[in-house]
Protein backbone atom coordinates (compact mmCIF):
# COMPACT_ATOMS: atom_id res chain seq x y z
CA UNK A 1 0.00 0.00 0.00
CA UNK A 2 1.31 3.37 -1.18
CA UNK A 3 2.13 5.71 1.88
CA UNK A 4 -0.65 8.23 0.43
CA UNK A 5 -3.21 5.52 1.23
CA UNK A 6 -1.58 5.46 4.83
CA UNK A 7 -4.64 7.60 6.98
CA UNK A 8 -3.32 9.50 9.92
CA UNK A 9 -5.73 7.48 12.23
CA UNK A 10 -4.04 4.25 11.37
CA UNK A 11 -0.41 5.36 11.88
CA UNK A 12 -0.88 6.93 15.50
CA UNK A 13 -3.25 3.90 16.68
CA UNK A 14 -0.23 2.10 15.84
CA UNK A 15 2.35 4.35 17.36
CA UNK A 16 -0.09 5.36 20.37
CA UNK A 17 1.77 1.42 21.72
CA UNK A 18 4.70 3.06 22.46
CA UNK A 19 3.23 5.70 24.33
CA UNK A 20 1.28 2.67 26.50
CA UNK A 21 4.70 0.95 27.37
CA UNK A 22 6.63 4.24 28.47
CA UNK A 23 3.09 4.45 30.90
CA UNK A 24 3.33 1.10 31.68
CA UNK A 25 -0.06 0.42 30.89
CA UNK A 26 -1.26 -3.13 29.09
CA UNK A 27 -1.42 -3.06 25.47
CA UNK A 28 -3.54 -1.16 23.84
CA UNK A 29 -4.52 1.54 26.58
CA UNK A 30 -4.75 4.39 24.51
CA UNK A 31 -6.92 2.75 21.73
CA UNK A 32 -9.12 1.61 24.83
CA UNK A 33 -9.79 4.86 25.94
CA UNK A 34 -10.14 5.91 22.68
CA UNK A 35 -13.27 4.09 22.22
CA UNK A 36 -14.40 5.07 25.95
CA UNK A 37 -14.45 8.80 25.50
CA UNK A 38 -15.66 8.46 21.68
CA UNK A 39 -18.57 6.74 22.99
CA UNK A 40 -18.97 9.47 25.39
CA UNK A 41 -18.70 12.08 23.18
CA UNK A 42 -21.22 10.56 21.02
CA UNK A 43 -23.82 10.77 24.01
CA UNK A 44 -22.62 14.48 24.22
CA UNK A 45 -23.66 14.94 20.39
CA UNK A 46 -20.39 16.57 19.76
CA UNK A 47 -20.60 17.63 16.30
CA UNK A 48 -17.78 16.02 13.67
CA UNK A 49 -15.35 18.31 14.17
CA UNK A 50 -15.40 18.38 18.27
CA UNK A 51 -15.34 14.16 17.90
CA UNK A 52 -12.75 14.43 15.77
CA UNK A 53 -10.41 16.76 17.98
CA UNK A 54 -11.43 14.50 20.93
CA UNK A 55 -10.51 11.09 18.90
CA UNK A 56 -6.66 12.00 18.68
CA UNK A 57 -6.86 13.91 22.36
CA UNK A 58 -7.59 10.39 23.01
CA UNK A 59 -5.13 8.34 21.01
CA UNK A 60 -2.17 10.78 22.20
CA UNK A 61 -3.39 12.18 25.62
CA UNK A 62 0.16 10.47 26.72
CA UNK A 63 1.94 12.23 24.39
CA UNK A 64 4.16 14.06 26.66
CA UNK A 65 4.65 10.90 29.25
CA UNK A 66 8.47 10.12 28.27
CA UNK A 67 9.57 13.69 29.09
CA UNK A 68 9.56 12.93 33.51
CA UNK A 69 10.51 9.63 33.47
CA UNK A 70 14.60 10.13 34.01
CA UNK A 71 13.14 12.91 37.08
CA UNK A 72 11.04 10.49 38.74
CA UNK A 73 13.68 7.61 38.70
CA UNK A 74 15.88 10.27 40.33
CA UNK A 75 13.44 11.81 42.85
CA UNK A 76 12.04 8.22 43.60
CA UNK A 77 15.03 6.09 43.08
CA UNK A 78 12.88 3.42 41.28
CA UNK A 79 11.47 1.85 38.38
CA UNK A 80 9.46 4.71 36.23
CA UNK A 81 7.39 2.50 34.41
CA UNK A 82 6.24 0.46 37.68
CA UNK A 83 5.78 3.80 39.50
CA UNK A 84 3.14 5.18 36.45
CA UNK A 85 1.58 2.15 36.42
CA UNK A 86 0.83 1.48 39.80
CA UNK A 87 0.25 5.68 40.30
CA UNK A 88 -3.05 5.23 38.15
CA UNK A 89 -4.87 3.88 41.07
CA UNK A 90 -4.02 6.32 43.44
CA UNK A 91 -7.24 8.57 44.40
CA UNK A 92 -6.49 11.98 45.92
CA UNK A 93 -6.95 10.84 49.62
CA UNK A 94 -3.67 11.84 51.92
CA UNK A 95 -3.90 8.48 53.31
CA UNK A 96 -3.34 6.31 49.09
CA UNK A 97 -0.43 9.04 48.36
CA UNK A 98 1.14 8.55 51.50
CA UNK A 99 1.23 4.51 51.40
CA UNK A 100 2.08 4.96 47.29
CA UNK A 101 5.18 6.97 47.94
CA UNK A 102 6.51 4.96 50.80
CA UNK A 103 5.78 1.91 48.87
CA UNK A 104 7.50 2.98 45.73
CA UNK A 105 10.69 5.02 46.39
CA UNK A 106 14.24 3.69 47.19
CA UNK A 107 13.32 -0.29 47.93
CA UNK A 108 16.35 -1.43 46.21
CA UNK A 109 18.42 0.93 48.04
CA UNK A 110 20.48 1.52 51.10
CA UNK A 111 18.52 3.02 53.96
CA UNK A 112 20.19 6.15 54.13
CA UNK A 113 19.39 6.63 50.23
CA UNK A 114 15.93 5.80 50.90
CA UNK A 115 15.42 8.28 54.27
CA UNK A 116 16.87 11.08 51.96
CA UNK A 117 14.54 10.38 49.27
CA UNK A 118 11.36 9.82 51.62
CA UNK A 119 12.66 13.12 53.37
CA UNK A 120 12.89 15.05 50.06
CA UNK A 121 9.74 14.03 48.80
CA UNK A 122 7.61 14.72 52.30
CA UNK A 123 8.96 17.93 52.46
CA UNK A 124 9.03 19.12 48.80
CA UNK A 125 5.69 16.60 47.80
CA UNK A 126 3.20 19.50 46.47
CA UNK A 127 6.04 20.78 43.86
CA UNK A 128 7.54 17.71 42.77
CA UNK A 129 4.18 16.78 42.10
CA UNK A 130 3.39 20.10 40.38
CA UNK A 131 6.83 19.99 38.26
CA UNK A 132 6.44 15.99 36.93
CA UNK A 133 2.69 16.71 35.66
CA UNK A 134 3.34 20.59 34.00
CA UNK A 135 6.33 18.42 32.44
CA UNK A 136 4.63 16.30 30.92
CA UNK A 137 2.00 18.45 30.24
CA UNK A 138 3.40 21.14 28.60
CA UNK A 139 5.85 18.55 26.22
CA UNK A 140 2.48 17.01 25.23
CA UNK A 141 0.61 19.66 23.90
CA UNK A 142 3.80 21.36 22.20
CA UNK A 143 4.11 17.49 20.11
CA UNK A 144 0.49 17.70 19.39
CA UNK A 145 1.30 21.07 17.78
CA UNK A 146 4.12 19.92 16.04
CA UNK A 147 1.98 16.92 14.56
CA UNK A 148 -0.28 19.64 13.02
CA UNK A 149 -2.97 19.32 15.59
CA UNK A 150 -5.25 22.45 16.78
CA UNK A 151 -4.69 23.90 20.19
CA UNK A 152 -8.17 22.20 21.13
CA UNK A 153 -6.42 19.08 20.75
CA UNK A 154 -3.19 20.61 22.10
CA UNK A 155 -5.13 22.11 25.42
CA UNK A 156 -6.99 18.50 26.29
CA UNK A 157 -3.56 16.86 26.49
CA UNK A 158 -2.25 19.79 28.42
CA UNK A 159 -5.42 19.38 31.32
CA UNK A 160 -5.33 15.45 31.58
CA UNK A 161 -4.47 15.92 35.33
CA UNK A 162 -7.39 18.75 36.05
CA UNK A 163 -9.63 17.78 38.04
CA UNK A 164 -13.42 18.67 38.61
CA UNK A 165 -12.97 20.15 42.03
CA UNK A 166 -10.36 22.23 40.90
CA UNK A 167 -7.58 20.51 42.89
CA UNK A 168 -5.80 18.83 39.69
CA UNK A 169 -3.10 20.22 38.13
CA UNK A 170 -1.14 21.57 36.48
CA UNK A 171 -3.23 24.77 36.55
CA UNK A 172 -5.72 23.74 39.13
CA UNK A 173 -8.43 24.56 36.80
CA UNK A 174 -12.18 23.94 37.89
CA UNK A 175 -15.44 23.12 36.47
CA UNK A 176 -15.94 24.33 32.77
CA UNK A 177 -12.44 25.91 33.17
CA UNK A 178 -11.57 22.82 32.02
CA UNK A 179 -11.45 21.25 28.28
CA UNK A 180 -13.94 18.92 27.67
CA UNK A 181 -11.61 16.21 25.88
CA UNK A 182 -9.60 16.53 28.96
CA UNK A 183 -12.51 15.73 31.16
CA UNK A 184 -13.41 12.66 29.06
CA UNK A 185 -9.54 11.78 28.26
CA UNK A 186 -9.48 11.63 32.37
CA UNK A 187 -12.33 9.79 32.98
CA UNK A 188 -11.69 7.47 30.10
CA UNK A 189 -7.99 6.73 31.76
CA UNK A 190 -9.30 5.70 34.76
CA UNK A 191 -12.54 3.68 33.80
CA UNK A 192 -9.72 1.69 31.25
CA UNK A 193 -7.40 1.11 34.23
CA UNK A 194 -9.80 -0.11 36.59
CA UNK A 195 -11.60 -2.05 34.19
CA UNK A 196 -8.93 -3.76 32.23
CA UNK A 197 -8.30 -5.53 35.90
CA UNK A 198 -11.69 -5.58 38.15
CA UNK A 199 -14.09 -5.80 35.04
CA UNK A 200 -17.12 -2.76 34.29
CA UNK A 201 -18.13 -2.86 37.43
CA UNK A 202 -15.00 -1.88 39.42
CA UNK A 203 -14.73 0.65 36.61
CA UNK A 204 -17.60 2.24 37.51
CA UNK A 205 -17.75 2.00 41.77
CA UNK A 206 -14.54 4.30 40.89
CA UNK A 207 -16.06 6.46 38.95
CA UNK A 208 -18.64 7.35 41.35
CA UNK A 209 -16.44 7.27 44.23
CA UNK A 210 -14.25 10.12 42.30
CA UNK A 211 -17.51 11.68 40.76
CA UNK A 212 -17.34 15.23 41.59
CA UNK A 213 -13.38 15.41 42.52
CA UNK A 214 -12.16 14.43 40.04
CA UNK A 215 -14.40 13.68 37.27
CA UNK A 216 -17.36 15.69 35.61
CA UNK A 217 -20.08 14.50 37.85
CA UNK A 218 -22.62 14.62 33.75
CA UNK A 219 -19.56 12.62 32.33
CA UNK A 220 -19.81 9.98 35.09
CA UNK A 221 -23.70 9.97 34.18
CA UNK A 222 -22.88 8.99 30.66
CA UNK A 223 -21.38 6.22 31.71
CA UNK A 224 -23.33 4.50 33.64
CA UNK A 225 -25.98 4.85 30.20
CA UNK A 226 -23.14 3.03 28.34
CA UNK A 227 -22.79 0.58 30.91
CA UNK A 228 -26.87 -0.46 29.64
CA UNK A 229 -24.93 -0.95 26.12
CA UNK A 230 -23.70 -4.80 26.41
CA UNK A 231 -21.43 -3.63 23.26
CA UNK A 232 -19.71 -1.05 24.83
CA UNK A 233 -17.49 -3.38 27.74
CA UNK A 234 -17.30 -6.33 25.33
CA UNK A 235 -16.05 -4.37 22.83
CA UNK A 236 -12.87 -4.03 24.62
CA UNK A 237 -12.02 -7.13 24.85
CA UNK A 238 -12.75 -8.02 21.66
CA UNK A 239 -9.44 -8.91 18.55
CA UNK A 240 -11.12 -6.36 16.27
CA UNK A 241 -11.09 -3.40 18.74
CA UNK A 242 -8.61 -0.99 16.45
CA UNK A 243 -10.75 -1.80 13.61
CA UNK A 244 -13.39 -0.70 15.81
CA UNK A 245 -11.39 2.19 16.97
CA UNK A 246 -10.56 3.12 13.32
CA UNK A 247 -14.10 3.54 12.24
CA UNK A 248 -15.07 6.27 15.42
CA UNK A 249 -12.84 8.52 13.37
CA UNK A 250 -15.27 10.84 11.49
CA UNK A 251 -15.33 9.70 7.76
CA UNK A 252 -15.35 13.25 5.82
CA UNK A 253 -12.47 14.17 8.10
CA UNK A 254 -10.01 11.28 7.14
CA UNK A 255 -6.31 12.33 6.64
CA UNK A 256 -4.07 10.48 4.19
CA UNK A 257 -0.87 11.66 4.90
CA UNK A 258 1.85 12.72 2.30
CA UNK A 259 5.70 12.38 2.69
CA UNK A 260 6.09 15.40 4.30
CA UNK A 261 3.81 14.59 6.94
CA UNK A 262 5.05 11.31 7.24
CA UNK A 263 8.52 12.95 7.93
CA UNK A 264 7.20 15.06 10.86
CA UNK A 265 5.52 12.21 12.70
CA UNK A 266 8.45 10.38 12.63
CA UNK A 267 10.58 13.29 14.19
CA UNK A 268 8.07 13.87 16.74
CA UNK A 269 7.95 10.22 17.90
CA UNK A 270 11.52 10.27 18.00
CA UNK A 271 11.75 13.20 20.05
CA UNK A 272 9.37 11.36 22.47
CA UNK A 273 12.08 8.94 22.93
CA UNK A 274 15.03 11.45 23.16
CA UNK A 275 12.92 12.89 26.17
CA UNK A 276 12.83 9.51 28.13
CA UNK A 277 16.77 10.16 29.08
CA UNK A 278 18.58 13.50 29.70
CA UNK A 279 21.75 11.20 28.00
CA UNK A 280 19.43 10.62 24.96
CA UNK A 281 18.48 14.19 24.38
CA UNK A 282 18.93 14.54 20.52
CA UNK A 283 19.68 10.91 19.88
CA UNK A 284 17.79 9.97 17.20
CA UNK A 285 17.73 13.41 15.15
CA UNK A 286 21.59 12.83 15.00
CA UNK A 287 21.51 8.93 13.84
CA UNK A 288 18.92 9.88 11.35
CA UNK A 289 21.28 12.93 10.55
CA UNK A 290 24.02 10.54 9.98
CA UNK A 291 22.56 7.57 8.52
CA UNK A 292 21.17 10.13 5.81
CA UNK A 293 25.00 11.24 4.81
CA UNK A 294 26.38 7.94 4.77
CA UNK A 295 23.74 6.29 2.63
CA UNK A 296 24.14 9.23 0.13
CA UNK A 297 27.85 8.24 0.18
CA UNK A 298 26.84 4.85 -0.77
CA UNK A 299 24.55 5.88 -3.53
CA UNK A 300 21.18 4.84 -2.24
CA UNK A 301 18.98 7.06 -3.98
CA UNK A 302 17.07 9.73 -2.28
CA UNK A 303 14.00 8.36 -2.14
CA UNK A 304 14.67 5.24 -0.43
CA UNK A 305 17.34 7.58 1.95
CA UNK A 306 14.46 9.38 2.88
CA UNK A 307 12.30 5.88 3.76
CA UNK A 308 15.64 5.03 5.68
CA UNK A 309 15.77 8.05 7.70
CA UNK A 310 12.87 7.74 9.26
CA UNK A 311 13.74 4.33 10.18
CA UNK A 312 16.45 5.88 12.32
CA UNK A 313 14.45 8.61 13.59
CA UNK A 314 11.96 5.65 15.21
CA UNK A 315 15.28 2.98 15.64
CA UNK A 316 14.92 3.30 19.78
CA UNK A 317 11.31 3.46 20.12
CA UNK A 318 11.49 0.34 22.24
CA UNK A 319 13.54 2.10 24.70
CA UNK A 320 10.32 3.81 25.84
CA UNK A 321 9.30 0.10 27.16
CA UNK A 322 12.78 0.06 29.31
CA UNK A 323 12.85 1.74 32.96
CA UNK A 324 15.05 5.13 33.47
CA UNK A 325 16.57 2.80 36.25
CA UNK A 326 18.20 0.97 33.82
CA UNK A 327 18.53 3.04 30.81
CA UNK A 328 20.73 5.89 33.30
CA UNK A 329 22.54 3.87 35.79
CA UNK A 330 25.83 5.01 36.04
CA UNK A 331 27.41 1.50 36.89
CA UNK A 332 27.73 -1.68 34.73
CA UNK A 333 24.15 -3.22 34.07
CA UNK A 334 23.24 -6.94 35.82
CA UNK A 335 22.35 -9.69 33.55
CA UNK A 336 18.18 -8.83 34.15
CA UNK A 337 19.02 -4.99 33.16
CA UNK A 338 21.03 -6.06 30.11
CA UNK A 339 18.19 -8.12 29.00
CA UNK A 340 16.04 -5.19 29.82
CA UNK A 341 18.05 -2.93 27.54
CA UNK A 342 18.04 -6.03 25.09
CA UNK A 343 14.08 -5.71 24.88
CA UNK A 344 14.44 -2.27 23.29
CA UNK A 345 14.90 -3.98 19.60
CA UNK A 346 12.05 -5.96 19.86
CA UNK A 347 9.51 -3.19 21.24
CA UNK A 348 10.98 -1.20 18.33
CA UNK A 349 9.56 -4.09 15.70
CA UNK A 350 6.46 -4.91 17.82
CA UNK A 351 5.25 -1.51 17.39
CA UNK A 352 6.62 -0.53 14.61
CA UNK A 353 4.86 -3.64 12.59
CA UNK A 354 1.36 -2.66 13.22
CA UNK A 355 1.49 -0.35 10.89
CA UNK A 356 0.99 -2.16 7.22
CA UNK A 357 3.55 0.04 4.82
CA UNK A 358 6.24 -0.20 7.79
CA UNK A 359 6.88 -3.83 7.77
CA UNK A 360 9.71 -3.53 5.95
CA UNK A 361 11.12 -0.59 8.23
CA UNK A 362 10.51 -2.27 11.26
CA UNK A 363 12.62 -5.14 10.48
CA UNK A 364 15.11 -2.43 9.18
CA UNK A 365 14.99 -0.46 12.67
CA UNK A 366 14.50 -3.05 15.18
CA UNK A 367 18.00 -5.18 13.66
CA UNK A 368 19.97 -2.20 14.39
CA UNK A 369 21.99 -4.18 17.18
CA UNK A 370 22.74 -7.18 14.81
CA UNK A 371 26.52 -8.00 14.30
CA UNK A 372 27.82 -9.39 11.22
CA UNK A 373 29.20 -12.16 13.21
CA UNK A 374 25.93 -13.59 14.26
CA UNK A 375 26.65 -12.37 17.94
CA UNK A 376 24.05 -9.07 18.36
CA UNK A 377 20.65 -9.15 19.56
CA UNK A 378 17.38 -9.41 19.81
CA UNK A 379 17.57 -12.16 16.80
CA UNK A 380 21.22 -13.52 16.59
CA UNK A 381 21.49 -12.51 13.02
CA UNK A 382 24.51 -13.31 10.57
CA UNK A 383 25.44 -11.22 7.80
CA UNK A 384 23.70 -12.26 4.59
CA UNK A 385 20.61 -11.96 6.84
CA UNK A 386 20.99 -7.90 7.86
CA UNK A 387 20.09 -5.84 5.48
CA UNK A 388 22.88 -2.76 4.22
CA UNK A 389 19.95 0.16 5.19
CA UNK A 390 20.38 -1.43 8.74
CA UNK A 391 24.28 -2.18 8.79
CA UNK A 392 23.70 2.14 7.96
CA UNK A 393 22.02 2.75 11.08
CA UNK A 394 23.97 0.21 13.10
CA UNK A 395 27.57 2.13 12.57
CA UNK A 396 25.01 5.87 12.39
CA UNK A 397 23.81 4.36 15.81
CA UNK A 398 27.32 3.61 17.09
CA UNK A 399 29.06 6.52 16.53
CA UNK A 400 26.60 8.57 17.96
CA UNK A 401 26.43 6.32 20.82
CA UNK A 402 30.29 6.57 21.71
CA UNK A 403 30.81 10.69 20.49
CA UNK A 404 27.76 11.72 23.18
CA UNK A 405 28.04 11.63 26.93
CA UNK A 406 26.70 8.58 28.82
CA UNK A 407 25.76 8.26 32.56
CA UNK A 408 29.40 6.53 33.15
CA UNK A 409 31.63 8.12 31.26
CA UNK A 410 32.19 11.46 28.95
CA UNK A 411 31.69 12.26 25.03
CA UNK A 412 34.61 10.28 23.48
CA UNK A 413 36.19 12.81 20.84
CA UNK A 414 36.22 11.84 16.65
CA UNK A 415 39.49 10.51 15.95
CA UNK A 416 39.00 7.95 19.10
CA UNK A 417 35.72 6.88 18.57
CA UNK A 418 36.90 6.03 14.78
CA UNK A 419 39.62 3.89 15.99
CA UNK A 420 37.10 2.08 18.46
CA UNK A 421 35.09 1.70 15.94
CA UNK A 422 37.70 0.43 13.31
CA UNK A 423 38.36 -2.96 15.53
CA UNK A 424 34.74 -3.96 15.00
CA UNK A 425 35.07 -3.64 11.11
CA UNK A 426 33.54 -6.95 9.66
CA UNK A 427 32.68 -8.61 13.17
CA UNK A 428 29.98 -5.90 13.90
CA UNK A 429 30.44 -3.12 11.57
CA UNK A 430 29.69 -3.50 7.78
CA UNK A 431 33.23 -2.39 6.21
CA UNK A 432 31.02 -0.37 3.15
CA UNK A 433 28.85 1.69 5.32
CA UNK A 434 32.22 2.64 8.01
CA UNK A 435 34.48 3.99 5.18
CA UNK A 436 31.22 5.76 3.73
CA UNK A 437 31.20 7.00 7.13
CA UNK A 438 34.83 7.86 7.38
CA UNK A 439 33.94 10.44 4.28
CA UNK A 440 31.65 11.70 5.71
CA UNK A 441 33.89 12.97 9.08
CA UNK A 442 36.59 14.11 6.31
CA UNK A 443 34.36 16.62 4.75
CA UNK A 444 32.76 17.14 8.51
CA UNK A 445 35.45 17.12 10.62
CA UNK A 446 33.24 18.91 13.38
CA UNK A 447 29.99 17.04 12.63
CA UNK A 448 29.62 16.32 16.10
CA UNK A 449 29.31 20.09 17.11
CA UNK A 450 26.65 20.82 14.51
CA UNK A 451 23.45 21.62 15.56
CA UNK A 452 20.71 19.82 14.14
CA UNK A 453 17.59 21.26 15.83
């Protein structure tokens, strides 16, 4: 299928997986709630154009999620994507954040490390809290901008964590003072979190018990008139849900994207995963940056270099499904955290192959760890089975990896990193795409300086 036949709904269902791993939230969560708050809307009788602003307020209400995952692994010395997970079910009651935080910060380590954290976040609690959510608040709605979407989408995403009584953040905004897709996008959260475990009716005892605090006490109303819809809960549960999901969209307003557009989505999602780590900032722009020049030293035509790049824009998507306590530690990694950072490749093909037209680039992306030898990961592939636009990203991915700082060490400077690099030639590193490479830092000798915002 032609990219032009590609609609816009299809590619972020698809992508919307990564944001549901970097939440750590079951498969599928945002296309869940998608269909929740659709079906809500629908009782509103939004018109088209409100259903179709609150359909991708839906999909990407999680937008900004990546962007205070490194600061809560600091704060809480712990596991970001256990901490979101389990941080859904917390209510606003003194006594639930109390037993959260002293359940989730510094159990792996030493009790000194853990009193200072505890200390830190008793004393501090009301602006840590306020600086985590605005974070990720204010880094979702400036990506739903930059994926072309109106600030009505743009200001639900920014007021996910309002809530009714005013006592939400990040601008403690009450009542109507709120956007309605981020009143629904809230409710529909919850009611998926609760019911993807307890079933409909745990869903809704929690949406009355927060009716009025947090939630839209009409909203809460709605739902219990869905609940009368057997549909609506099965539904769910059901293999053909993003087909489902797929057909709330509102026909007339269908969006086939072009290459352009194509381009920007793939920059955006890759500047989702730069956010995850402050050592990652810029990651992906660069290794698209570079893969770009050394395929046009190898005379891949532009075209195809243009298919390629965005392969290495989206190459560490999977890293989203890894924990910040892992992906920053400072030390050497344990045999469980290596085969947590091992993961990364085959989140990167899982949800990169949901989308029909990328099959081809998620095998290209996710293989960027392969060696020619037979000895890289996740797949254990040999050489005739890697294809050259990955070997491209592989040494694009490398180079960036050793010339930018890392939690345990420095930026390595040019000349060393190409004489690292060199001793992998033909066991890792495909010898084509490293001298193509080695041009490349001859006609850039300060590539690594540039700024490629």
């Amino acid at each position: 299928m032609p990219h032009t036949q590609l609609k816009l709904a299809e590619l972020l269902s698809s992508l919307s997986h990564a944001l549901d791993i970097t939440e750590g939230q079951p498969e599928g969560h945002c296309i869940r709630c998608c269909w929740i708050g659709m079906h809500i809307g629908r009782e509103l009788k939004l018109s088209d154009e409100q259903l179709w602003e609150l359909y991708y307020t839906l999909l990407l209400k999680d937008l900004g999620c990546s962007s205070n995952a490194a600061r809560i692994s600091e704060l809480y010395l712990t596991d970001d994507l256990s901490f979101k997970r389990d941080y859904k079910w917390v209510d606003s009651s003194l006594s639930q954040a109390l037993k959260f935080v002293v359940s989730h910060t510094g159990l792996q380590s030493s009790l000194s490390e853990r009193f200072t954290a505890l200390m830190n976040i008793f004393k501090n609690g009301d602006d840590i809290a306020q600086e985590l959510i605005a974070t990720r608040c204010q880094r979702g709605a400036e990506i739903a901008r930059q994926l072309r979407f109106n600030d009505n989408v743009a200001n639900g995403i920014h007021s996910l964590d309002e809530h009714w009584d005013g006592h939400g953040r990040p601008d403690k905004l009450k009542h109507e003072q709120i956007p309605l897709y981020a009143r629904i996008a809230l409710l529909a959260q919850v009611v998926d979190v609760f019911q993807t475990v307890g079933g409909p009716q745990a869903a809704l005892d929690e949406a009355d018990k927060r009716s009025g605090d947090w939630f839209d006490p009409q909203l809460v109303e709605i739902l219990h008139r869905l609940n009368e819809q057997e549909h609506f809960w099965l539904t769910l549960k059901d293999e053909e849900l993003v087909q489902a999901v797929l057909s709330l969209e509102p026909a007339h307003r269908e969006i086939n994207l072009d290459e352009d557009y194509l381009d920007e989505i793939a920059a955006a999602f890759g500047q989702i995963v730069d956010a995850k780590s402050p050592y990652t900032q810029g990651h992906s722009v660069r290794v698209a940056i570079y893969t770009d020049l050394i395929a046009e030293k190898m005379g891949i035509e532009e075209q195809r270099r243009r298919w390629l790049k965005r392969g290495a824009l989206l190459h560490d998507v999977g890293k989203l499904g890894v924990s910040n306590a892992v992906l920053d530690k400072p030390g050497k990694l344990d045999n469980e955290e290596w085969f947590a950072v091992q993961q990364h490749a085959e989140f990167t093909e899982s949800i990169l192959c949901r989308i029909k037209t990328f099959q081809e680039l998620a095998e290209v992306s996710a293989a960027h760890h392969e060696k020619l030898d037979g000895s890289g990961y996740p797949k254990g592939l040999q050489a005739e089975d890697i294809p050259m636009e990955t070997r491209i990203i592989t040494v694009a991915d490398i180079f960036d990896a050793i010339t930018a700082a890392r939690p345990y060490r420095g930026a390595v400077p040019i000349e060393e990193t190409m004489k690292i690099m060199s001793e992998h030639v033909g066991s890792a590193l495909d010898p084509d795409c490293f001298n193509a490479l080695q041009q490349v830092i001859r006609e850039r000798p300060g590539i690594t300086e540039e700024s490629f915002t």
